[in-house]
Protein backbone atom coordinates (compact mmCIF):
# COMPACT_ATOMS: atom_id res chain seq x y z
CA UNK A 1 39.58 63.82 -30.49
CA UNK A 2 38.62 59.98 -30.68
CA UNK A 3 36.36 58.64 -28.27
CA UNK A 4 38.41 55.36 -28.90
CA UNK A 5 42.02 54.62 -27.16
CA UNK A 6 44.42 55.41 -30.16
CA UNK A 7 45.21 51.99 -32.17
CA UNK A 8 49.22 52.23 -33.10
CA UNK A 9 51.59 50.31 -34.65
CA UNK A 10 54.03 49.03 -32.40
CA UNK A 11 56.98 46.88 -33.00
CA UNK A 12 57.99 44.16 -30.30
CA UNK A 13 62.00 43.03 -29.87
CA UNK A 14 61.64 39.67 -28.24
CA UNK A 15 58.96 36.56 -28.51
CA UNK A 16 60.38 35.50 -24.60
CA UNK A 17 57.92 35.95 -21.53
CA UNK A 18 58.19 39.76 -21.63
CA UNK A 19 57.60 39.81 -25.51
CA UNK A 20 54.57 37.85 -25.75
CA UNK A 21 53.02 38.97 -22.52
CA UNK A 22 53.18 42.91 -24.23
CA UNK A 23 51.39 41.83 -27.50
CA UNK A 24 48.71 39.84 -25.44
CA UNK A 25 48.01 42.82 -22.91
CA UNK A 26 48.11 45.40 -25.61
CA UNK A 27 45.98 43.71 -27.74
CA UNK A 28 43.41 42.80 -24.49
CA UNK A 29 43.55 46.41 -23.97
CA UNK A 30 43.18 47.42 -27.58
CA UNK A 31 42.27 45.03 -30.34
CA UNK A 32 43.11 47.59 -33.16
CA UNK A 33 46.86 48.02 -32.14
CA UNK A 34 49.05 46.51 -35.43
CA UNK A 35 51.81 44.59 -33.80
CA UNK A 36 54.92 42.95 -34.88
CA UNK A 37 57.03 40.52 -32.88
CA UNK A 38 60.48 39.91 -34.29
CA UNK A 39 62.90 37.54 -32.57
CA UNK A 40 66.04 36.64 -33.43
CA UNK A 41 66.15 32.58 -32.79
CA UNK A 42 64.73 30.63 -35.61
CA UNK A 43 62.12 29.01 -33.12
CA UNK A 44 60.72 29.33 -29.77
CA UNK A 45 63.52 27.90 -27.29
CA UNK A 46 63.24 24.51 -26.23
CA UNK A 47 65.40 24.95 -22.94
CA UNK A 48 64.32 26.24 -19.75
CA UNK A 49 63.61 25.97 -15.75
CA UNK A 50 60.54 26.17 -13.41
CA UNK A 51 59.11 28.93 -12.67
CA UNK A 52 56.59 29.72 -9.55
CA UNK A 53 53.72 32.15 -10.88
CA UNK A 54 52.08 34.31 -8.11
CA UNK A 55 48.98 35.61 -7.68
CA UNK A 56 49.80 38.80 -9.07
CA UNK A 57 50.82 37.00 -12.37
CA UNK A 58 48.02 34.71 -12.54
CA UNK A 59 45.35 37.00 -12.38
CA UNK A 60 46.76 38.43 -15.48
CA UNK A 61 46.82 35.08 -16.89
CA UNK A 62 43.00 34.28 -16.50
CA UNK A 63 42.26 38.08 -17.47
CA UNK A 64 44.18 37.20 -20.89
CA UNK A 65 42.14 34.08 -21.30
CA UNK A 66 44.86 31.43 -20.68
CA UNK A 67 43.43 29.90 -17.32
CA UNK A 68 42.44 26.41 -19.44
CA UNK A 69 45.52 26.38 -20.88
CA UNK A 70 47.48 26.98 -17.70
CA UNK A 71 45.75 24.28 -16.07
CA UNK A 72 46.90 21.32 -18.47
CA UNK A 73 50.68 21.92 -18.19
CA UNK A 74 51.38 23.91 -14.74
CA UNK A 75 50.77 22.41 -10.67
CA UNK A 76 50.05 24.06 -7.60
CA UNK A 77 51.42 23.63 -4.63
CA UNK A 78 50.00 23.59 -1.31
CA UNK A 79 52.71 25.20 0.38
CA UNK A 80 56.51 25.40 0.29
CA UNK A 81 57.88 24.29 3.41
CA UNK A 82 61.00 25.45 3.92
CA UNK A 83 63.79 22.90 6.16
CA UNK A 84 66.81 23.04 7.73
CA UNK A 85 69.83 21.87 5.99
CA UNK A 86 71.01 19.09 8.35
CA UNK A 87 68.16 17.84 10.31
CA UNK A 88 65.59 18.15 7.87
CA UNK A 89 63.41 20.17 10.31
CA UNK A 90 60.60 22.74 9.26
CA UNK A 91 61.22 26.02 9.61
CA UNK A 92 58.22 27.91 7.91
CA UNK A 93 55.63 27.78 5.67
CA UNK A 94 54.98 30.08 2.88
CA UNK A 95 50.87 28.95 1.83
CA UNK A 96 50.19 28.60 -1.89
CA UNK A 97 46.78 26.22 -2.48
CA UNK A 98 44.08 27.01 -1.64
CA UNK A 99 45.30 29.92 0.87
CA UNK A 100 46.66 31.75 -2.77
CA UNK A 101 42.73 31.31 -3.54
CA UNK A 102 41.30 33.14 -0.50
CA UNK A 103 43.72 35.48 0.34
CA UNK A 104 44.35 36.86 -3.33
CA UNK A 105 41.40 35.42 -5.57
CA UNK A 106 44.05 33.77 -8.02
CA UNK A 107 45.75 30.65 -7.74
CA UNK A 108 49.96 29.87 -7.27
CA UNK A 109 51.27 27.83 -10.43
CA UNK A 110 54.68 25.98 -10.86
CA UNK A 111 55.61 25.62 -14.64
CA UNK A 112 58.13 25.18 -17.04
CA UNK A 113 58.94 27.78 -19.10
CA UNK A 114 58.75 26.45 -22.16
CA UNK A 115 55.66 25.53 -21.43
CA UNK A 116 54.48 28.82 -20.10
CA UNK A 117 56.08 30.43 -23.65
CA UNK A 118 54.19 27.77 -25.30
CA UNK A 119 50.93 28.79 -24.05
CA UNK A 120 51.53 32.83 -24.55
CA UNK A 121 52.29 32.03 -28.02
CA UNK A 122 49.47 29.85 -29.05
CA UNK A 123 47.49 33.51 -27.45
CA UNK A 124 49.38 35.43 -29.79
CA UNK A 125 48.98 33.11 -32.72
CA UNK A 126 45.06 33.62 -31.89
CA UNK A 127 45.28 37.19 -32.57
CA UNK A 128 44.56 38.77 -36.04
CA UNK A 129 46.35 41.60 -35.38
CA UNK A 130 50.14 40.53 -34.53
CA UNK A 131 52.73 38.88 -36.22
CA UNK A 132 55.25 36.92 -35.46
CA UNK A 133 58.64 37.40 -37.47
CA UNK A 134 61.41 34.74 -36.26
CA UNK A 135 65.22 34.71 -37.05
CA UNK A 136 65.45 38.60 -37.18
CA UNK A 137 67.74 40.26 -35.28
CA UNK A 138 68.15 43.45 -34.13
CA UNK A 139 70.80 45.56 -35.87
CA UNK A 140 70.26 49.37 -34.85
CA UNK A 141 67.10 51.50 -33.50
CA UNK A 142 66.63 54.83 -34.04
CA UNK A 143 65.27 55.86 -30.48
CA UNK A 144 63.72 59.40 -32.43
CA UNK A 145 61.72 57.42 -34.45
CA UNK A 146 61.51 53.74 -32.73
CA UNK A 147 62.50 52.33 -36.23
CA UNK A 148 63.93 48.70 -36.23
CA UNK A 149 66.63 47.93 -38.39
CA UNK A 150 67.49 44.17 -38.74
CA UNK A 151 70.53 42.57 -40.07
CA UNK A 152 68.56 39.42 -42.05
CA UNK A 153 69.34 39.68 -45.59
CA UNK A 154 68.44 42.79 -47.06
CA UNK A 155 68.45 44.91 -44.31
CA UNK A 156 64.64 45.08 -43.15
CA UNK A 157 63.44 48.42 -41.76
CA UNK A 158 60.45 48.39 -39.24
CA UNK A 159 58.21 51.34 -38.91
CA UNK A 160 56.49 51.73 -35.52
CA UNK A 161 54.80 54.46 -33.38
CA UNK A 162 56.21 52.41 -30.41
CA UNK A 163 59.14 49.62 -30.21
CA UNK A 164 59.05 47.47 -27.13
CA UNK A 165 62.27 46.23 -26.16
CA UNK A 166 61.38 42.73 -24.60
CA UNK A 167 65.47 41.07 -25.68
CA UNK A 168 66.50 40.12 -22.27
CA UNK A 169 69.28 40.74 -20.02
CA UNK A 170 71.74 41.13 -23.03
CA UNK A 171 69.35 43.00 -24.67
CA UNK A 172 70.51 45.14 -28.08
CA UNK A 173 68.07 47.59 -28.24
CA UNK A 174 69.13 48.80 -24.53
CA UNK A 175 71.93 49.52 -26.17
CA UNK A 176 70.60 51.66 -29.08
CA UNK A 177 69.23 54.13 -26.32
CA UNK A 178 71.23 57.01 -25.14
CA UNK A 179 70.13 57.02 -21.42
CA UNK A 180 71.12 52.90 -21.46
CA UNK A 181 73.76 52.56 -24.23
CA UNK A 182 76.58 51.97 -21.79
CA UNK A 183 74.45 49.96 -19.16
CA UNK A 184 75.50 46.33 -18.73
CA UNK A 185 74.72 43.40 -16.50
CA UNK A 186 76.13 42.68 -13.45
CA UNK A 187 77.33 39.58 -12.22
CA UNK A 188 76.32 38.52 -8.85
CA UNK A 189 78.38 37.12 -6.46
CA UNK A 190 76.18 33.64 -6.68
CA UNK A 191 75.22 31.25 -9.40
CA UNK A 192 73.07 28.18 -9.70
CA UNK A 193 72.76 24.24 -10.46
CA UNK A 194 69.74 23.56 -12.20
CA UNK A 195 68.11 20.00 -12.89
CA UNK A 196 64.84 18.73 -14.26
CA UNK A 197 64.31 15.20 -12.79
CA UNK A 198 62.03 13.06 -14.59
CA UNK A 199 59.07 11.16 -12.78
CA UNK A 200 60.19 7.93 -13.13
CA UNK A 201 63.52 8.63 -11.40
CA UNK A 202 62.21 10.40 -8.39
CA UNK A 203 59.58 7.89 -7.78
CA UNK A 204 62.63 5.06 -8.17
CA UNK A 205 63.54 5.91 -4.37
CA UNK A 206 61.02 6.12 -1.15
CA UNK A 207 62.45 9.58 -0.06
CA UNK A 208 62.11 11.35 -2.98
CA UNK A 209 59.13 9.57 -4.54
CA UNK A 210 56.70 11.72 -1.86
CA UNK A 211 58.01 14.77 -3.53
CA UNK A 212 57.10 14.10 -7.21
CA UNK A 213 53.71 12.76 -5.96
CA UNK A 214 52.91 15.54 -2.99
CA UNK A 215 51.26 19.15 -3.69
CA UNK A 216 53.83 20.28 -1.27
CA UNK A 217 57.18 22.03 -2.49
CA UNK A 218 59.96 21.92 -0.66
CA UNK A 219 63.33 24.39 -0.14
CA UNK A 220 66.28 23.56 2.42
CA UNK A 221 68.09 26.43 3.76
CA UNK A 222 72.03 26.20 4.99
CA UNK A 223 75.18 27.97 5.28
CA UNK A 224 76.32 29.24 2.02
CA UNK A 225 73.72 27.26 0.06
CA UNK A 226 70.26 27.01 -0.05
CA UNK A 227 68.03 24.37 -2.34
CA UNK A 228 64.65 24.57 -3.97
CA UNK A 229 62.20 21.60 -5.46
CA UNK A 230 59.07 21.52 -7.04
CA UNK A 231 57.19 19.60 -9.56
CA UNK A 232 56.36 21.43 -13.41
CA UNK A 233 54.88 19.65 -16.36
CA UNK A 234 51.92 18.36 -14.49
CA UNK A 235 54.08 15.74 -12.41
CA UNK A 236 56.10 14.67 -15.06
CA UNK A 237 59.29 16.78 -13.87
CA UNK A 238 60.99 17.80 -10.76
CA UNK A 239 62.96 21.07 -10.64
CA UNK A 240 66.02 21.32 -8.61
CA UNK A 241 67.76 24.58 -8.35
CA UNK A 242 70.76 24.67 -5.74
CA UNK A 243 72.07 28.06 -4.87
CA UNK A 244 75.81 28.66 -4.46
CA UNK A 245 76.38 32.58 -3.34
CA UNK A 246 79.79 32.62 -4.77
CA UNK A 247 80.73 33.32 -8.20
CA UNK A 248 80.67 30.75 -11.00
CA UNK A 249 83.68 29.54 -12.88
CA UNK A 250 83.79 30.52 -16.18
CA UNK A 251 80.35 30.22 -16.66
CA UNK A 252 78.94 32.97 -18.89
CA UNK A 253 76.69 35.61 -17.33
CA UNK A 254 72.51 34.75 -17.96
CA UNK A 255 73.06 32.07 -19.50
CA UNK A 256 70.70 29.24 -18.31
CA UNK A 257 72.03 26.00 -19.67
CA UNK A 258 76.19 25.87 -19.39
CA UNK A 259 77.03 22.16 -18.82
CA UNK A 260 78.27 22.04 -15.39
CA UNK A 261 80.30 19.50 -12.79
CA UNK A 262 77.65 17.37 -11.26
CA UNK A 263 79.97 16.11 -8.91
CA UNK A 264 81.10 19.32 -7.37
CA UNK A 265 77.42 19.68 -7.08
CA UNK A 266 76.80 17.09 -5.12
CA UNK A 267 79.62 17.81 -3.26
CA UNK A 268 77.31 21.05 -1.86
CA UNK A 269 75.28 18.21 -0.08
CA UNK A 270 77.50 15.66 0.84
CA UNK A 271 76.73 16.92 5.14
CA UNK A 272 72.96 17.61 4.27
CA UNK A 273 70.13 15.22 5.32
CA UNK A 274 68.96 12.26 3.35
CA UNK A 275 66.71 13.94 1.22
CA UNK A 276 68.84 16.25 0.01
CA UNK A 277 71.51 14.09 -0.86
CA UNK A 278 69.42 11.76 -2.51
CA UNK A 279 68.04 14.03 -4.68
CA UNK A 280 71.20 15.65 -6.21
CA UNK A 281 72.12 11.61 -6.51
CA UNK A 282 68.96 11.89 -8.99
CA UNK A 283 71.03 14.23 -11.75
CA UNK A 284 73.25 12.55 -14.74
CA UNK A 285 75.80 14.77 -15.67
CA UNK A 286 74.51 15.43 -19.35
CA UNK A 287 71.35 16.75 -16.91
CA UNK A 288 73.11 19.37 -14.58
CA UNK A 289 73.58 22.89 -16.18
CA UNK A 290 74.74 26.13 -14.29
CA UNK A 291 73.33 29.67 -14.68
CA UNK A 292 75.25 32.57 -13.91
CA UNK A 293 72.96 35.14 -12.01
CA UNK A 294 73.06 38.51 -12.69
CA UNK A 295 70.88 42.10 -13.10
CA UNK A 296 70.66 45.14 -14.53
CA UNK A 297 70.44 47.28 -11.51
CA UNK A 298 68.40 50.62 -11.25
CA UNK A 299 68.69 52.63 -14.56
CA UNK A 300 67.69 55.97 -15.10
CA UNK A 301 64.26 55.31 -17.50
CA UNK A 302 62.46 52.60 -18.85
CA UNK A 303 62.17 54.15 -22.26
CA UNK A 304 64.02 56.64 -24.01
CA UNK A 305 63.23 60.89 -24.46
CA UNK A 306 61.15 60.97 -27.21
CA UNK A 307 59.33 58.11 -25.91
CA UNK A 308 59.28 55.82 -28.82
CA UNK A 309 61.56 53.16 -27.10
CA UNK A 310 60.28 51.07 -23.87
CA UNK A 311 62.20 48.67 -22.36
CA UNK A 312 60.15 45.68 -20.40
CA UNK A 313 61.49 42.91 -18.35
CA UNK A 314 64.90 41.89 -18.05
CA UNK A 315 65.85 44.13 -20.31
CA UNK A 316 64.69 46.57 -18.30
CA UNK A 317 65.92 45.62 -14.74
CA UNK A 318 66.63 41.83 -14.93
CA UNK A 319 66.29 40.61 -10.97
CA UNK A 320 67.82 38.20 -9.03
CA UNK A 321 65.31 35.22 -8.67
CA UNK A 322 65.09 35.32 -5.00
CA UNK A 323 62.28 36.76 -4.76
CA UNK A 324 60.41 34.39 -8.02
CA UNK A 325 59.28 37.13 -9.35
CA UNK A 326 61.56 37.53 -12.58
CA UNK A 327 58.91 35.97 -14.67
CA UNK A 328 55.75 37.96 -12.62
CA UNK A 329 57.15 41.41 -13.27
CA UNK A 330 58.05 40.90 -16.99
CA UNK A 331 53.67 40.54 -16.94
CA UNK A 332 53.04 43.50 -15.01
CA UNK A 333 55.44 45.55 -17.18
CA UNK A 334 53.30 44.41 -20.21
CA UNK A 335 50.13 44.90 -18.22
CA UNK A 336 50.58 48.09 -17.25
CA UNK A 337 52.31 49.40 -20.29
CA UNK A 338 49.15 48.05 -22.29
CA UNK A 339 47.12 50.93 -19.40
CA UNK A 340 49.26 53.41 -19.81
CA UNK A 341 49.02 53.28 -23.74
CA UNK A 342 45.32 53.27 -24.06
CA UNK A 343 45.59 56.51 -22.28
CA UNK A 344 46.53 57.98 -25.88
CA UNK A 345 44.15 59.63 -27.75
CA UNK A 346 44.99 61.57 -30.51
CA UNK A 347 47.39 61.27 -32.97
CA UNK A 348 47.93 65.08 -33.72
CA UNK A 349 48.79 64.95 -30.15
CA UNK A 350 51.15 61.63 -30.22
CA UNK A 351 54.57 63.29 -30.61
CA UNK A 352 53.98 65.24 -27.04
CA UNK A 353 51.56 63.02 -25.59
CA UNK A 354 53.79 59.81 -25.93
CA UNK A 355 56.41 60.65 -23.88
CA UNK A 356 54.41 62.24 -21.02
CA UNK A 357 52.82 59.24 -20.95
CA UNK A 358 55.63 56.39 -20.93
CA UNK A 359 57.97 58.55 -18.52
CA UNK A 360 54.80 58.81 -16.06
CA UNK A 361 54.60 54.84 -16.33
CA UNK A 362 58.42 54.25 -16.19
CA UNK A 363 58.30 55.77 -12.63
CA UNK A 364 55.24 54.19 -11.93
CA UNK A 365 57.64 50.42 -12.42
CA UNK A 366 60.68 51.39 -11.41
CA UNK A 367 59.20 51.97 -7.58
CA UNK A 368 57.42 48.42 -7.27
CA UNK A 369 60.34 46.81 -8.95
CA UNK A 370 63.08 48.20 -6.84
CA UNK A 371 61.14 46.83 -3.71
CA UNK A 372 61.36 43.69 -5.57
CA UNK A 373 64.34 43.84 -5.51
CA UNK A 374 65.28 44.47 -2.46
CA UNK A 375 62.98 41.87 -0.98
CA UNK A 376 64.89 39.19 -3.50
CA UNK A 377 68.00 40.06 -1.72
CA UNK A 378 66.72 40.19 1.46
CA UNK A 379 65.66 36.40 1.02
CA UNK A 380 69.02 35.53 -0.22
CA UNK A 381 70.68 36.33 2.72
CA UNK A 382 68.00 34.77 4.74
CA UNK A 383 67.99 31.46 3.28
CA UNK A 384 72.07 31.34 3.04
CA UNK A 385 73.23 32.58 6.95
CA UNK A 386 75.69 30.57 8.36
CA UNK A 387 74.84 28.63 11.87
CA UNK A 388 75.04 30.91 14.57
CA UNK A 389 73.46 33.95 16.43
CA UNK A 390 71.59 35.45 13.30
CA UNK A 391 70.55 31.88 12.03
CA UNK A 392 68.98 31.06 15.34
CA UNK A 393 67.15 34.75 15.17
CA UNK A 394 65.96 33.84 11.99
CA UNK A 395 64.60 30.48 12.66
CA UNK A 396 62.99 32.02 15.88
CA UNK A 397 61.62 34.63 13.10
CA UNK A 398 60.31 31.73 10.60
CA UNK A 399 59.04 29.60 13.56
CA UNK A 400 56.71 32.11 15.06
CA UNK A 401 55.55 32.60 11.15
CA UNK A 402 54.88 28.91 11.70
CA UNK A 403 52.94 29.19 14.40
CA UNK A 404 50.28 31.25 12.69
CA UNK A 405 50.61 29.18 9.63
CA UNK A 406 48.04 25.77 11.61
CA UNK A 407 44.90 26.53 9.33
CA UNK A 408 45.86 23.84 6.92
CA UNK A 409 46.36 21.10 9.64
CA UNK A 410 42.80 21.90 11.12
CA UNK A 411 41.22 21.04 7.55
CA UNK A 412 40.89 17.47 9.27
CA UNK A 413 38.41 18.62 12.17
CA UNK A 414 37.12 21.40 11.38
CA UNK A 415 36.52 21.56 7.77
CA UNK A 416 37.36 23.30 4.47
CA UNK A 417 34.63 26.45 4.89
CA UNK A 418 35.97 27.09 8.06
CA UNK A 419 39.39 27.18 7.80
CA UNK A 420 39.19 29.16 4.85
CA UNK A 421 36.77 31.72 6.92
CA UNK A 422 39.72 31.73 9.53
CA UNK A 423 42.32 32.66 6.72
CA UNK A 424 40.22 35.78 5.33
CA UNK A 425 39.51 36.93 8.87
CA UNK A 426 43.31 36.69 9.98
CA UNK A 427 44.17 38.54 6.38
CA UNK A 428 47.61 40.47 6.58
CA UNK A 429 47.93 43.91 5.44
CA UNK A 430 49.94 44.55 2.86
CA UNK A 431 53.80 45.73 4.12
CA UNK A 432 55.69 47.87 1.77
CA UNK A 433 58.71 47.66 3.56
CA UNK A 434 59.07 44.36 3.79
CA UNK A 435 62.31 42.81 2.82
CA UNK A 436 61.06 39.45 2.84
CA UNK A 437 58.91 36.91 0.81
CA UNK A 438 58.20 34.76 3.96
CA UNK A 439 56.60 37.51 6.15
CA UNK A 440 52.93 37.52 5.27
CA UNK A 441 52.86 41.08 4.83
CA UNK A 442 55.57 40.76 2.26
CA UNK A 443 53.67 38.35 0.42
CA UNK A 444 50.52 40.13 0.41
CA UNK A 445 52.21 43.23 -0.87
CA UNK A 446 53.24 41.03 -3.97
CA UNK A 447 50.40 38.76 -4.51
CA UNK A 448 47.66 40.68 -3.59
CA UNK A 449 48.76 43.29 -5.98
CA UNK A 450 46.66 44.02 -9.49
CA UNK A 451 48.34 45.60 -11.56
CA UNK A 452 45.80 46.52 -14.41
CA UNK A 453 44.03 48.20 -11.37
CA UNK A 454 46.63 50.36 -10.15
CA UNK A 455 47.83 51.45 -13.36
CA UNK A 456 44.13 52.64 -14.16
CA UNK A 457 44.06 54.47 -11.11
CA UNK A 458 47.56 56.31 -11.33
CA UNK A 459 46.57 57.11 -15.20
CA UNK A 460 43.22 58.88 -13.78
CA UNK A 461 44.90 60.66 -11.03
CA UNK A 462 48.04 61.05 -13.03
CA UNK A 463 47.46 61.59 -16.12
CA UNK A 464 44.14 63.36 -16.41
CA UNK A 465 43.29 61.42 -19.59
CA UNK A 466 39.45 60.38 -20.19
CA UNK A 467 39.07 56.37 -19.07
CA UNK A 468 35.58 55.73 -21.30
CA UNK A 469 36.49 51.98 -20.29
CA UNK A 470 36.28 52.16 -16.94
């Protein structure tokens, strides 16, 4: 046997979040691994919407070397303050900056994803040993043997020891599997407006130009609706997302950027306070786009028998974005996966070994991201009750959150050091059943996860393979 981790060849479907975040993390974990990347569009996509990284995604970030790059295109928010539709009236706080700092060690980020695509790839394009085929789409893969075959001209065949399935909630190669052939998305009763509002336009009004210049984000919660804002792009954009939970219109299924009736969205807000209104007065039609939401609910395994076929991300178990953590478990699937891996020695052994392995790390995801997902619909019903008896229960809930949430408004007299000796004393615990991003236990349970770390220690427990990293 090797005293090294086994270097393989692996084949990646997908150069989206998922896709990139696998080659990076495998190739962290294992310089020697040969990897391929094919994707299907000619280019990176240009399209997009925020996205809110977490602490447990941006400690993966800075452990991939991407912290410098982060900084230049992504913000941080204090805090998102969460309001009542008609009144305007905080509710709660959920604490990003610096609380994200002391409670978890990483920071929160808001970014584009383009941008955030932009910077994985530059990573990638870093990296001797992965490549980076575009406009090559998947035609069939043989889950005995994880071979790719493309339908470019030709016919290309890819060889791999492992194929990563990183193709999204549509994803092909789920298809090609036999435990997922017949698995499809599911439409949710909901969909969403989407809007990126440049600078100059939100600073063109006094109520909204506090929001494009503030740290703090900002999400009004009402009945049947709910709205979310933040800046991306270092200040130069505002994201809107408005929240409708009842099915779209002929709008196709995950698709981010259908043209949509910016009127009828506006209409959503036509009762809400000023601010609200003002901003959806902010989008142009050629501007507001609708996305469909939808998931791939709990499937039976990740990868396939033989273990040559992994799925990661959404095409694994696309979520609801509730919970804004589409994005941060598409990195811990590639972060773990890239543990899980290295525990593969020998090559004699590789045929056996390889699927002992990936089913022990499918079950090891599919617990964490179920949670996930329950949380993600816990908060969508939170943030969409209708005025009445479970509203006010709620509020009384989110207000007594509030409560414990002063440290930030005693910065002013007592100081920085203190308040931040305040937050690390009053640290939650994490609470695994917690159905809810708000509660601090919640959030601790999500940020205050690391992922590399916990894979490493079910792998030793687990797995009883030798860990001459660690």
């Amino acid at each position: 046997m090797s005293n090294q981790p086994l270097p393989l060849k692996i084949t990646i479907v997908g150069a989206g979040i998922a896709g990139l975040s696998s080659a990076i993390a495998l190739s962290d974990v294992n310089p020697n691994h040969q990897i391929t990347i094919i994707e299907a569009n000619p280019a990176l996509s240009e399209f997009g919407a925020g996205l809110q990284l977490f602490a447990n995604s941006t400690r993966l970030l800075h452990k991939w070397g991407l912290s410098p790059s982060m900084e230049k295109v992504a913000c941080s928010a204090t805090h998102m303050s969460i309001r009542r539709w008609r009144d305007n009236t905080e509710l709660v706080r959920n604490m990003n900056s610096p609380t994200s700092l002391w409670l978890y060690g990483w920071p929160q980020w808001q970014i584009y994803r383009p941008d955030l695509q932009q910077v994985l790839f530059e990573r990638v394009q870093q990296m001797p040993n992965v490549s980076v085929l575009f406009g090559k789409s998947v035609k069939l893969i043989d889950h005995e043997t994880g071979t790719v075959y493309t339908d470019s001209a030709g016919g290309e065949v890819i060889k791999a020891d492992l194929t990563i399935a990183a193709d999204g909630i549509w994803s092909k190669a789920r298809r090609c599997l036999p435990t997922t052939k017949d698995v499809i998305p599911t439409p949710s009763m909901e969909h969403a407006y989407r809007a990126m509002i440049p600078r100059e336009r939100m600073l063109s009004h006094p109520l909204t130009a506090p929001l494009i210049s503030s740290p703090e984000a900002k999400s009004w919660v009402g009945p049947g609706v709910f709205i979310l804002g933040y800046t991306v792009s270092s200040g130069k954009f505002y994201n809107l997302a408005i929240i409708v939970p009842r099915p779209s219109e002929g709008m196709p299924l995950g698709s981010w950027n259908e043209p949509a009736d910016v009127e009828r969205m506006r209409a959503l807000t036509c009762d809400w306070c000023e601010e609200a209104q003002v901003l959806t007065s902010h989008v142009r039609a050629e501007e507001c786009v609708a996305w469909t939401l939808g998931e791939i609910g709990p499937i039976q395994s990740y990868i396939c028998p033989s273990g040559r076929v992994a799925l990661v991300g959404d095409a694994a178990h696309a979520l609801l974005p509730h919970a804004a953590q589409g994005a941060g478990m598409a990195m811990e699937d590639a972060a773990s996966l890239a543990e899980f891996v290295s525990s593969l020695w020998s090559r004699e052994d590789l045929p056996k070994d390889l699927p002992k392995v990936l089913s022990a790390w499918s079950r090891f995801r599919q617990a964490r991201v179920e949670h996930l997902r329950g949380m993600s619909h816990g908060n969508a019903s939170d943030m969409t009750l209708p005025d009445g008896d479970e509203q006010i229960a709620r509020d009384v809930k989110w207000n007594a959150i509030l409560d414990m949430q002063r440290a930030q408004a005693e910065l002013a007299e007592v100081g920085l050091e203190e308040v931040r000796e305040k937050v690390i004393r009053e640290r939650p615990l994490p609470d695994p059943t917690s159905k809810s991003t708000v509660d601090p236990g919640g959030r601790m349970w999500i940020s205050g996860y690391d992922i590399r770390e916990e894979s490493q220690k079910f792998c030793r427990e687990h797995l009883a393979v030798e860990q001459a990293r660690l």
